[in-house]
C-alpha atoms as a PDB file:
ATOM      1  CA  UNK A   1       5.847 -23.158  10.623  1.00  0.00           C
ATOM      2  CA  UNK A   2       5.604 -26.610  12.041  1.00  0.00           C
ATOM      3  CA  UNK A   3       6.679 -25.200  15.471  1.00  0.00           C
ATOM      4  CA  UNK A   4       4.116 -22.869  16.271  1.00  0.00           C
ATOM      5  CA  UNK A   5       1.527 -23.474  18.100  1.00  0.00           C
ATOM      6  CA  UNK A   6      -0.919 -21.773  16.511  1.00  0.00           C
ATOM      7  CA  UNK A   7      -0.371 -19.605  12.825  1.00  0.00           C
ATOM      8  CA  UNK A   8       0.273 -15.922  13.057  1.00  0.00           C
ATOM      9  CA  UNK A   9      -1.760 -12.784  11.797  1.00  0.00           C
ATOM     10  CA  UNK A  10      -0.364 -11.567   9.411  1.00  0.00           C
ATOM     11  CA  UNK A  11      -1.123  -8.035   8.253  1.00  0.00           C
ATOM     12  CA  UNK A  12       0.274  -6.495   4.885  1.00  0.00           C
ATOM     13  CA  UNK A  13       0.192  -2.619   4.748  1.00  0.00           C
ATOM     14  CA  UNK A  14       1.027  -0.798   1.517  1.00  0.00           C
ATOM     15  CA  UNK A  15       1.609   2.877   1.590  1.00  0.00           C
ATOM     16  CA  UNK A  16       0.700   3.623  -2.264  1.00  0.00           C
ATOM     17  CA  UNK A  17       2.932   5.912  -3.596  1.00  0.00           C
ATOM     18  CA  UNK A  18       6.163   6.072  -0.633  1.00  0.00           C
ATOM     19  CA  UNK A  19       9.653   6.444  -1.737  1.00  0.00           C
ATOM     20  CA  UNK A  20      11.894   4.251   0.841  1.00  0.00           C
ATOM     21  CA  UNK A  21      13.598   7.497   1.404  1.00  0.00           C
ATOM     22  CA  UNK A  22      10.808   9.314   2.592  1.00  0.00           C
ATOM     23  CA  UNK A  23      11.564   7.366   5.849  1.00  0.00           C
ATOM     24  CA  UNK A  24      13.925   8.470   8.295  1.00  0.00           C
ATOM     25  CA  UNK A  25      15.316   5.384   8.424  1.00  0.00           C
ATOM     26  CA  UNK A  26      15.583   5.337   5.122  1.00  0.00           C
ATOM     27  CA  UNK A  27      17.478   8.597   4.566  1.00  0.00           C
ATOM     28  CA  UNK A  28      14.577  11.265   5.280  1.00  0.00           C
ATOM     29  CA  UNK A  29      15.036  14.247   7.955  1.00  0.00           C
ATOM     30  CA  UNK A  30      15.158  13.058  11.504  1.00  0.00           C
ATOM     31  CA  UNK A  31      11.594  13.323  13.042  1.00  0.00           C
ATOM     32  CA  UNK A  32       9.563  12.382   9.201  1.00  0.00           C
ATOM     33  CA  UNK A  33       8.361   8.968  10.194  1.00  0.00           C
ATOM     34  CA  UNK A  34       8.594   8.609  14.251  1.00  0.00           C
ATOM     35  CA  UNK A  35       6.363   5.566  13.789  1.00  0.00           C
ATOM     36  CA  UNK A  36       7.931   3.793  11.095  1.00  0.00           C
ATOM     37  CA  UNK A  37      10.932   4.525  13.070  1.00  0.00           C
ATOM     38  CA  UNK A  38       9.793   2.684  15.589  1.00  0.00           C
ATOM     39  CA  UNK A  39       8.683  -0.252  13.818  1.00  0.00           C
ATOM     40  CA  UNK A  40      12.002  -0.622  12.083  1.00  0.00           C
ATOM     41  CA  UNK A  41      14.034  -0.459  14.738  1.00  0.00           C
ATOM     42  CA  UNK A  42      12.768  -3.907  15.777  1.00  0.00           C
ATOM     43  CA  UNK A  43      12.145  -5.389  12.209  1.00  0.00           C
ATOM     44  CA  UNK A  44      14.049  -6.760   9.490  1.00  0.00           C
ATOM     45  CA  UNK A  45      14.911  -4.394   6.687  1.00  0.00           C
ATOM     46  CA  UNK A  46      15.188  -4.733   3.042  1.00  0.00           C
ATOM     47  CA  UNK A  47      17.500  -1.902   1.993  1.00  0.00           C
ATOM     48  CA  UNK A  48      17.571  -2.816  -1.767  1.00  0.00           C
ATOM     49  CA  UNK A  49      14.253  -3.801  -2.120  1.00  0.00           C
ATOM     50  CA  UNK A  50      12.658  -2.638  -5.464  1.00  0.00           C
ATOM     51  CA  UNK A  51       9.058  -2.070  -7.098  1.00  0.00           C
ATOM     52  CA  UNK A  52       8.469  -4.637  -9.897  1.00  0.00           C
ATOM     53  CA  UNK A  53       6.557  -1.612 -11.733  1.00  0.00           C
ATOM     54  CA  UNK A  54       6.176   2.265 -11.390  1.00  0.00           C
ATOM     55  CA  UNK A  55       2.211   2.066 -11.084  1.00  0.00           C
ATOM     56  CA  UNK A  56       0.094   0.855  -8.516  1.00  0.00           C
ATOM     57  CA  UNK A  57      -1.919  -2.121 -10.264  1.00  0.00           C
ATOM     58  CA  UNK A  58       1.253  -4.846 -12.023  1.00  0.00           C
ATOM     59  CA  UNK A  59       3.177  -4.035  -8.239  1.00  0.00           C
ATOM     60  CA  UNK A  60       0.445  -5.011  -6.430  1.00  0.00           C
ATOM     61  CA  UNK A  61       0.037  -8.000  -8.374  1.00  0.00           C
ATOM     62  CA  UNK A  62       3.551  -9.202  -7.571  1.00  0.00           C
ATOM     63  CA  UNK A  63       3.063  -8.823  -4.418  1.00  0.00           C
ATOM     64  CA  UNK A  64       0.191 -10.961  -4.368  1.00  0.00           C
ATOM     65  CA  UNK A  65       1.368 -13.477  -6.465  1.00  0.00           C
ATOM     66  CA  UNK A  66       5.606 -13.369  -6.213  1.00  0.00           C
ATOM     67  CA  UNK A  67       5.653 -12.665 -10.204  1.00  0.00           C
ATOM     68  CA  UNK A  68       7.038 -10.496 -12.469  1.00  0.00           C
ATOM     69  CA  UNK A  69       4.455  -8.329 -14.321  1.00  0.00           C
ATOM     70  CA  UNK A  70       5.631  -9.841 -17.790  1.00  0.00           C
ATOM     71  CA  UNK A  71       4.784 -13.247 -15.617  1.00  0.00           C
ATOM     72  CA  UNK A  72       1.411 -12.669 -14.350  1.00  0.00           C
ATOM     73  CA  UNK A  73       0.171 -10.385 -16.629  1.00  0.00           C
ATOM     74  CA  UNK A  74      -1.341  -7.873 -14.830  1.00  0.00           C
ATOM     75  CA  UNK A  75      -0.687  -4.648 -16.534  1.00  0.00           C
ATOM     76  CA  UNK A  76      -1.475  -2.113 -19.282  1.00  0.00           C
ATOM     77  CA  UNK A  77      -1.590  -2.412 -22.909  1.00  0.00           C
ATOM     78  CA  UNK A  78      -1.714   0.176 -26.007  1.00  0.00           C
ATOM     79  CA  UNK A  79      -5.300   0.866 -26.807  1.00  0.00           C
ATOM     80  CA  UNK A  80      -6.224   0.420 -30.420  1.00  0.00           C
ATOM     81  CA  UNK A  81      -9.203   3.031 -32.456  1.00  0.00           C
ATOM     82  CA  UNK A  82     -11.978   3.260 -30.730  1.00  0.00           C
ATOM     83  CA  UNK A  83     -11.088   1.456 -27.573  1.00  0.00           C
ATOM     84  CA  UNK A  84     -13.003   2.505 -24.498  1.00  0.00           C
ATOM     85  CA  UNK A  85     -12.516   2.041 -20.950  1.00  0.00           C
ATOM     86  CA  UNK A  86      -9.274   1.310 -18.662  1.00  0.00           C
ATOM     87  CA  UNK A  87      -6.364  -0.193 -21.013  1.00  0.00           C
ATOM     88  CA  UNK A  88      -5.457  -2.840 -18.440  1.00  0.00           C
ATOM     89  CA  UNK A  89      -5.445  -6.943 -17.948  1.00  0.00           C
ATOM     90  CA  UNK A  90      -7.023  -8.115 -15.068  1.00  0.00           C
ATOM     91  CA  UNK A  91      -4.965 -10.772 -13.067  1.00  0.00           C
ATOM     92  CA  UNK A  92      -5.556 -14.198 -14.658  1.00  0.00           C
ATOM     93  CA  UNK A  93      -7.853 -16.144 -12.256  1.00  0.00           C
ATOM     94  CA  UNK A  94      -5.030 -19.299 -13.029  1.00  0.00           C
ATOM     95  CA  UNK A  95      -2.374 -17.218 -10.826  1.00  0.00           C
ATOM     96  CA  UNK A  96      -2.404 -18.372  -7.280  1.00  0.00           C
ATOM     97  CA  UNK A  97      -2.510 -15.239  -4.842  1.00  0.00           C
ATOM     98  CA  UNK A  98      -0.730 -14.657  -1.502  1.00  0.00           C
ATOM     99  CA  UNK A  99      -4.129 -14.713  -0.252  1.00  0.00           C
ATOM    100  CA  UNK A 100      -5.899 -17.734  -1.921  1.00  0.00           C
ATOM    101  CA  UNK A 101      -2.960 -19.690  -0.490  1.00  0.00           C
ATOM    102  CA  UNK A 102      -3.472 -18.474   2.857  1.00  0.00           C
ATOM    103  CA  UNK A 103      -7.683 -18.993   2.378  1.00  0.00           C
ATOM    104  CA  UNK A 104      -6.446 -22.880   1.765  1.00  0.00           C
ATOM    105  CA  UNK A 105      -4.616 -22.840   4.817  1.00  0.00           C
ATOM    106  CA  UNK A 106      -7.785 -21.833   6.890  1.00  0.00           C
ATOM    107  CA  UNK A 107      -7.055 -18.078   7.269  1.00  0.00           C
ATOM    108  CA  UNK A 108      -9.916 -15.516   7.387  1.00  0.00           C
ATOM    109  CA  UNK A 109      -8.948 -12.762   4.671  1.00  0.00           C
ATOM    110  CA  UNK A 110      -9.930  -9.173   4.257  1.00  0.00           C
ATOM    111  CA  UNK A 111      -8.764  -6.251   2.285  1.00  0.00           C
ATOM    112  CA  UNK A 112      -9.095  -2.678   3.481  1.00  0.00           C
ATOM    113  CA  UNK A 113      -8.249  -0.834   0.227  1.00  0.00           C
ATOM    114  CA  UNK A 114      -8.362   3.210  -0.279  1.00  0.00           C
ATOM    115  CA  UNK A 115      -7.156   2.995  -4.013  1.00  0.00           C
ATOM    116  CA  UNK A 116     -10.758   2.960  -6.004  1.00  0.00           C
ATOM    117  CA  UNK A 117      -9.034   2.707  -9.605  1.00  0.00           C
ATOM    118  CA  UNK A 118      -6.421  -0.238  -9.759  1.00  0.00           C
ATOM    119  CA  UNK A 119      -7.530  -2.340  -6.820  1.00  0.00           C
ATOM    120  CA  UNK A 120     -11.194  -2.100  -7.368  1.00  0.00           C
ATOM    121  CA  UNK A 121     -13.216  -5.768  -7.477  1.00  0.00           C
ATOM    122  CA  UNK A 122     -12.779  -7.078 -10.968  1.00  0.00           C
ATOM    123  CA  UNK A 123      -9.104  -6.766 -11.151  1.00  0.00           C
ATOM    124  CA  UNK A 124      -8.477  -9.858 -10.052  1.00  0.00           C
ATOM    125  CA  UNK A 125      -6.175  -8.416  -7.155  1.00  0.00           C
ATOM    126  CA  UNK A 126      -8.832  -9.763  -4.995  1.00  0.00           C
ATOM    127  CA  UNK A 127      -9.075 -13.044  -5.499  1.00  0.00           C
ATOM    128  CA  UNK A 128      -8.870 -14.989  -2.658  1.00  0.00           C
ATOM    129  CA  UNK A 129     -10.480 -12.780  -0.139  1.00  0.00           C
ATOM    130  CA  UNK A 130     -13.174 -13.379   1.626  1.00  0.00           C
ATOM    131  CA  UNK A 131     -14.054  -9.379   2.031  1.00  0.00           C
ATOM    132  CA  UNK A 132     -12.690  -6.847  -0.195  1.00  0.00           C
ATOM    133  CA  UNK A 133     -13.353  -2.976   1.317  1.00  0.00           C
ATOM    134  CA  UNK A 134     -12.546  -0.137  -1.142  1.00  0.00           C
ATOM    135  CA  UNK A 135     -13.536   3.296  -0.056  1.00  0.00           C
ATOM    136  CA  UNK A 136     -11.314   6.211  -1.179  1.00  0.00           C
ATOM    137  CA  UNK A 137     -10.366   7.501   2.282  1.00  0.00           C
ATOM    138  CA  UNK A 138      -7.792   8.835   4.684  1.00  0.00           C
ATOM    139  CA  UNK A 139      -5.471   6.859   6.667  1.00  0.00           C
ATOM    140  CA  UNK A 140      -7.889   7.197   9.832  1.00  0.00           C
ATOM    141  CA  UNK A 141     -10.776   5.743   8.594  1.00  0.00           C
ATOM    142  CA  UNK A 142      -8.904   3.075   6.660  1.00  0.00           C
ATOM    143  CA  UNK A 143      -6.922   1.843   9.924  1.00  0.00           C
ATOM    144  CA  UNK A 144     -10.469   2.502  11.931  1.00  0.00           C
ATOM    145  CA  UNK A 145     -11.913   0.026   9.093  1.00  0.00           C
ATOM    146  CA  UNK A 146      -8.946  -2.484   9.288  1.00  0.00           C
ATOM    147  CA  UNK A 147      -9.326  -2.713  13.013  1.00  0.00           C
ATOM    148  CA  UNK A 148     -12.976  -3.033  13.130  1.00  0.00           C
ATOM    149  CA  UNK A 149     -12.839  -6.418  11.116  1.00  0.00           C
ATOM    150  CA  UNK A 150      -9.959  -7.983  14.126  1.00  0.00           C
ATOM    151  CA  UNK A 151     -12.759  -7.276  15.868  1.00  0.00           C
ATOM    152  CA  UNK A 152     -15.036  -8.954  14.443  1.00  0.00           C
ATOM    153  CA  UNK A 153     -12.352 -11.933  14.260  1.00  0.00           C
ATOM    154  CA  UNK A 154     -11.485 -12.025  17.911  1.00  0.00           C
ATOM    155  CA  UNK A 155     -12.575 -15.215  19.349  1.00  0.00           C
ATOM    156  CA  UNK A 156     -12.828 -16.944  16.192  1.00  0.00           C
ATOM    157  CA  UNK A 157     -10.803 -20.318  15.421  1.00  0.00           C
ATOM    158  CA  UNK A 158      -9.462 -18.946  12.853  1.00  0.00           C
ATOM    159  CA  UNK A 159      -6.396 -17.119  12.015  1.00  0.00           C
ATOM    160  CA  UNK A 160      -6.345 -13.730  10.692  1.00  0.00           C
ATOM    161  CA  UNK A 161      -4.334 -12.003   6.883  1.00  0.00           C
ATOM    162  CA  UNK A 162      -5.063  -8.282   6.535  1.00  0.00           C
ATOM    163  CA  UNK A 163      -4.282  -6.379   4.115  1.00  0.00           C
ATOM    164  CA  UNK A 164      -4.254  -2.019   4.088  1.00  0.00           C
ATOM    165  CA  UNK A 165      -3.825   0.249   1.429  1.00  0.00           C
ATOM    166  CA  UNK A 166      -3.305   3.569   2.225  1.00  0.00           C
ATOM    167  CA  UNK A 167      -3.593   6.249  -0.467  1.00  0.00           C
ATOM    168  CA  UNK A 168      -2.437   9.671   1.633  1.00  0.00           C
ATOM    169  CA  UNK A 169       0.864   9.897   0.035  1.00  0.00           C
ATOM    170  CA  UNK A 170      -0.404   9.588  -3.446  1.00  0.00           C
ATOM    171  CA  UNK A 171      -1.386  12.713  -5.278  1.00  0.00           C
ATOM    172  CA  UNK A 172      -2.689  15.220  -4.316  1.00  0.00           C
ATOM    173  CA  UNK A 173      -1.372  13.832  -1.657  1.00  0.00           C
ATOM    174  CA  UNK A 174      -2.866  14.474   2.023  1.00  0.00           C
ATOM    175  CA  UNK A 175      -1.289  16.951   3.760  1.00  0.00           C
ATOM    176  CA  UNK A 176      -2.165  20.364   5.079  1.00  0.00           C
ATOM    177  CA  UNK A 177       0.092  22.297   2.774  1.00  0.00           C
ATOM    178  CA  UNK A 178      -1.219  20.528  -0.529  1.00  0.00           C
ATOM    179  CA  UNK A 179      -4.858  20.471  -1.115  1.00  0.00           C
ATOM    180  CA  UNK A 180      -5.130  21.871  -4.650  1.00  0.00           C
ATOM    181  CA  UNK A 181      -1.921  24.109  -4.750  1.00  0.00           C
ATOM    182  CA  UNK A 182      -0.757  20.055  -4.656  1.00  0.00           C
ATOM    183  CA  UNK A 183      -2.169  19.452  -7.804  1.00  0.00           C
ATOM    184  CA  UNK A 184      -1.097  22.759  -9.171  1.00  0.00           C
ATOM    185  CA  UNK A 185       2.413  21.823  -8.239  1.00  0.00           C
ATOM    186  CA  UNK A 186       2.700  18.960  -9.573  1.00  0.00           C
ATOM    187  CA  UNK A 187       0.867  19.498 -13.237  1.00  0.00           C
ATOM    188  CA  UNK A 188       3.717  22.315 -13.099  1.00  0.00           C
ATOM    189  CA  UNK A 189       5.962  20.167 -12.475  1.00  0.00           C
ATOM    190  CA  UNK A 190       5.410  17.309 -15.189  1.00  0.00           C
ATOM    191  CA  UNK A 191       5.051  20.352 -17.777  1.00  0.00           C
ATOM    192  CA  UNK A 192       8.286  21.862 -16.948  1.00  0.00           C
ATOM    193  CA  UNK A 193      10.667  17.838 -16.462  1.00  0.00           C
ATOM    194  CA  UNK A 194       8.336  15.398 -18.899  1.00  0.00           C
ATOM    195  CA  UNK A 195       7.214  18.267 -21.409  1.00  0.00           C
ATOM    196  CA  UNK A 196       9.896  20.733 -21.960  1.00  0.00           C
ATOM    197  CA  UNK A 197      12.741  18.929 -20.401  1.00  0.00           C
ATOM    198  CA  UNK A 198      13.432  21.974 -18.377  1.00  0.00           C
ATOM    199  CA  UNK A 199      15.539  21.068 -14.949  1.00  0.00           C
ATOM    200  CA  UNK A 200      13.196  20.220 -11.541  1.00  0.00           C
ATOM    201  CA  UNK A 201      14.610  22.755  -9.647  1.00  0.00           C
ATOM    202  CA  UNK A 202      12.761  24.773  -6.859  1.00  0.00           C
ATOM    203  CA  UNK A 203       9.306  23.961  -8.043  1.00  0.00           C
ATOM    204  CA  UNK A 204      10.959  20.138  -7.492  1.00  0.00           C
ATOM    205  CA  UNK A 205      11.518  20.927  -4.019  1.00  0.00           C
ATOM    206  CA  UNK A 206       8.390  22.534  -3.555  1.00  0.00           C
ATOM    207  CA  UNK A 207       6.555  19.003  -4.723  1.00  0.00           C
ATOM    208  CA  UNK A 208       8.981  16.963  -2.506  1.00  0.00           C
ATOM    209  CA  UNK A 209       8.451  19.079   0.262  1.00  0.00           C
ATOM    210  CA  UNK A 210       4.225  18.635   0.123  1.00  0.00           C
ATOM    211  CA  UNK A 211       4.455  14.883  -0.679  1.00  0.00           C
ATOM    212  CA  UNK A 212       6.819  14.503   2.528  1.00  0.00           C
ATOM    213  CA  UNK A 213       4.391  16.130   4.932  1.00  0.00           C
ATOM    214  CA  UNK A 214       1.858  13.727   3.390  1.00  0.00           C
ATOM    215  CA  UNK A 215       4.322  10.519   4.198  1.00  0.00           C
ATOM    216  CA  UNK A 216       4.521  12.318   7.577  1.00  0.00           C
ATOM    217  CA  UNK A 217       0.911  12.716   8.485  1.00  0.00           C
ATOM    218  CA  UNK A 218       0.683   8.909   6.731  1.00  0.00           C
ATOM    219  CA  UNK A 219       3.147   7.645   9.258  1.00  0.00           C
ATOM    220  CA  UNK A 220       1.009   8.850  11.782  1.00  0.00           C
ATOM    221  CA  UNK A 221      -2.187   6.852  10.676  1.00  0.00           C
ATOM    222  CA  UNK A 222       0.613   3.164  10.571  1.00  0.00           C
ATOM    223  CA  UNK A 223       1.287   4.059  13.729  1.00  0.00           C
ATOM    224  CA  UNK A 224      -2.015   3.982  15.521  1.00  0.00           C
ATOM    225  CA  UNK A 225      -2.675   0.521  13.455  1.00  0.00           C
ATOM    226  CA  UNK A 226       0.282  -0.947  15.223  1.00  0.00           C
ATOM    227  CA  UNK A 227      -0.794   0.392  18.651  1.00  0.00           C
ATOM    228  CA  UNK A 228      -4.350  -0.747  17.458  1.00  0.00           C
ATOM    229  CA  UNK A 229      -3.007  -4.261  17.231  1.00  0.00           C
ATOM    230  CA  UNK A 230      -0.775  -4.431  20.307  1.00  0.00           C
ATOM    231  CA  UNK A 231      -3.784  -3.271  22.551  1.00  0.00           C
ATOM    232  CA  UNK A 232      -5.246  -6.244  20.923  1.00  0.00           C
ATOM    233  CA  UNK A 233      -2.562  -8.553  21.909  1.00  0.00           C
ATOM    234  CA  UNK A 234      -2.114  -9.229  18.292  1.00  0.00           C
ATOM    235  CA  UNK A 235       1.472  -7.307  17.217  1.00  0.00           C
ATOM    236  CA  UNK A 236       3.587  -9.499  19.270  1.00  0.00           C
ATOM    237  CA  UNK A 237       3.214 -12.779  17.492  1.00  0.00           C
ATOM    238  CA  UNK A 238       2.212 -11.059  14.008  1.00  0.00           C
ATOM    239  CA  UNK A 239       3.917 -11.167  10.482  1.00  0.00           C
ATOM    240  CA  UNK A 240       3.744  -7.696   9.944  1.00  0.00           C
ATOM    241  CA  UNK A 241       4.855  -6.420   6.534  1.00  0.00           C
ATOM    242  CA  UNK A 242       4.990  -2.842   6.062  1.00  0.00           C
ATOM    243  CA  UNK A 243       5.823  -2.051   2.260  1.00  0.00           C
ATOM    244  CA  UNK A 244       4.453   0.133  -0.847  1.00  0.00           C
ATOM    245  CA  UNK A 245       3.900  -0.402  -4.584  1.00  0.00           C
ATOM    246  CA  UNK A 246       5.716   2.515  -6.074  1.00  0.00           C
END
C-alpha cells in the first residue's frame, strides 16, 4: 500500500488436509488448537470460506493464482488405455501466480513444502519462486526449514513471501494414536461409507478422533512459527495468512 513505509512479509501457511472445524474457534472442543486460538483472536476471519476443490493440487492452484480450477486448469483428467504416470495438468506457465506477482514487485520468495506428490517442481505451482523446498516431513522440521530461510533474509533490502505446507493432518495423519492403526482406520472406513454404503458410525468417530489429535499436535508446530517470527520482529507488521486446501 502506498502508505507504508516499507512492504510487509507476508507468510502463507496451508495446513493440507484441516477441516475449519477442527479449530476451536471454528467449532472444535475447547483446548484443540490453543495456538490457532490465539492467532484468531487478533485476526480477521473468514467463516464461509470454501475450498475451490476437494484435493490438494487444483486448491492450491487457486490460491496461487485467484482462479477457479475450470479457469486455470490445474487438475485431473480421465486417463485413456495405456496411459502411464499421474493423470494431472500442470499449471499453464501463461497464469500469473500470487508469487510471480510479488517476484515483480521485488519480493524474495521461497516455498517450504511437505506435500512430495501435488506440489512437487514441475507442477507449475512453483512458478515464481525463487526456492522451492519439498521434503516430506513433520511440522517441526518444516517450520525449522521456513525459519532458517528469514534468516538467511534478515538484513537484506528486500522484502520477504513465505509460503508452508504442512502435511501432519493428512493421512495417516501424525499423531500418536494413528501410526498404522490410522491407515487401518481409515481403508475401513472408505470400505464400509464409499463401498458398501454402510452408515460411518463408531469406526467414523474413531477416524475423526485420530485426525483431530493430528490437527492438535499440527497446531502446535503453527504456533512455534508465529513465536519464531515475533522473536524475529517480523509478526507484527506481517500479512499472515493461515489457511488449508481441503
Amino acid at each position: 500500500c502506498a502508505d507504508r513505509s516499507a512492504p510487509p512479509t507476508v507468510v502463507l501457511i496451508s495446513m493440507d488436509t484441516v477441516r475449519a472445524d477442527n479449530l476451536s474457534s471454528q467449532g472444535a472442543a475447547a483446548g484443540a488448537t490453543p495456538n490457532l486460538d490465539r492467532f484468531a483472536a487478533g485476526a480477521d476471519r473468514y467463516e464461509e470460506a470454501c475450498s475451490t476443490a476437494p484435493w490438494t493440487m487444483p486448491s492450491h492452484a487457486s490460491m496461487f493464482t485467484g482462479l477457479f480450477p475450470f479457469e486455470h486448469g490445474a487438475h485431473t483428467f480421465l486417463p485413456g488405455d495405456g496411459h502411464r504416470g499421474d493423470n494431472v495438468f500442470a499449471l499453464h506457465p501463461r497464469t500469473l501466480t500470487l508469487a510471480e506477482a510479488l517476484g515483480r514487485e521485488g519480493y524474495a520468495t521461497h516455498g517450504v513444502v511437505s506435500n512430495t506428490i501435488y506440489l512437487r517442481p514441475g507442477l507449475g505451482l512453483d512458478a515464481g519462486f525463487q526456492s522451492w523446498d519439498v521434503r516430506r516431513e513433520g511440522g517441526a522440521a518444516v517450520t525449522a526449514r521456513a525459519l532458517a530461510w528469514l534468516d538467511a533474509q534478515a538484513g537484506g533490502d528486500r522484502p520477504a513471501f513465505l509460503f508452508v505446507n504442512y502435511m501432519d493432518a493428512h493421512r495417516p495423519y501424525a499423531s500418536a494414536k494413528a501410526g498404522a492403526d490410522g491407515h487401518a482406520a481409515l481403508d475401513s472406513l472408505i470400505e464400509r461409507v464409499m463401498v458398501e454404503g454402510a452408515p460411518a458410525e463408531e469406526l467414523g468417530e474413531e477416524v475423526r478422533g485420530l485426525h483431530q489429535d493430528a490437527v492438535t499436535l499440527l497446531d502446535r508446530e503453527v504456533g512455534a512459527l508465529l513465536d519464531g517470527l515475533q522473536e524475529r520482529g517480523r509478526l507484527e507488521d506481517a500479512v499472515v495468512i493461515i489457511t488449508s486446501d481441503h
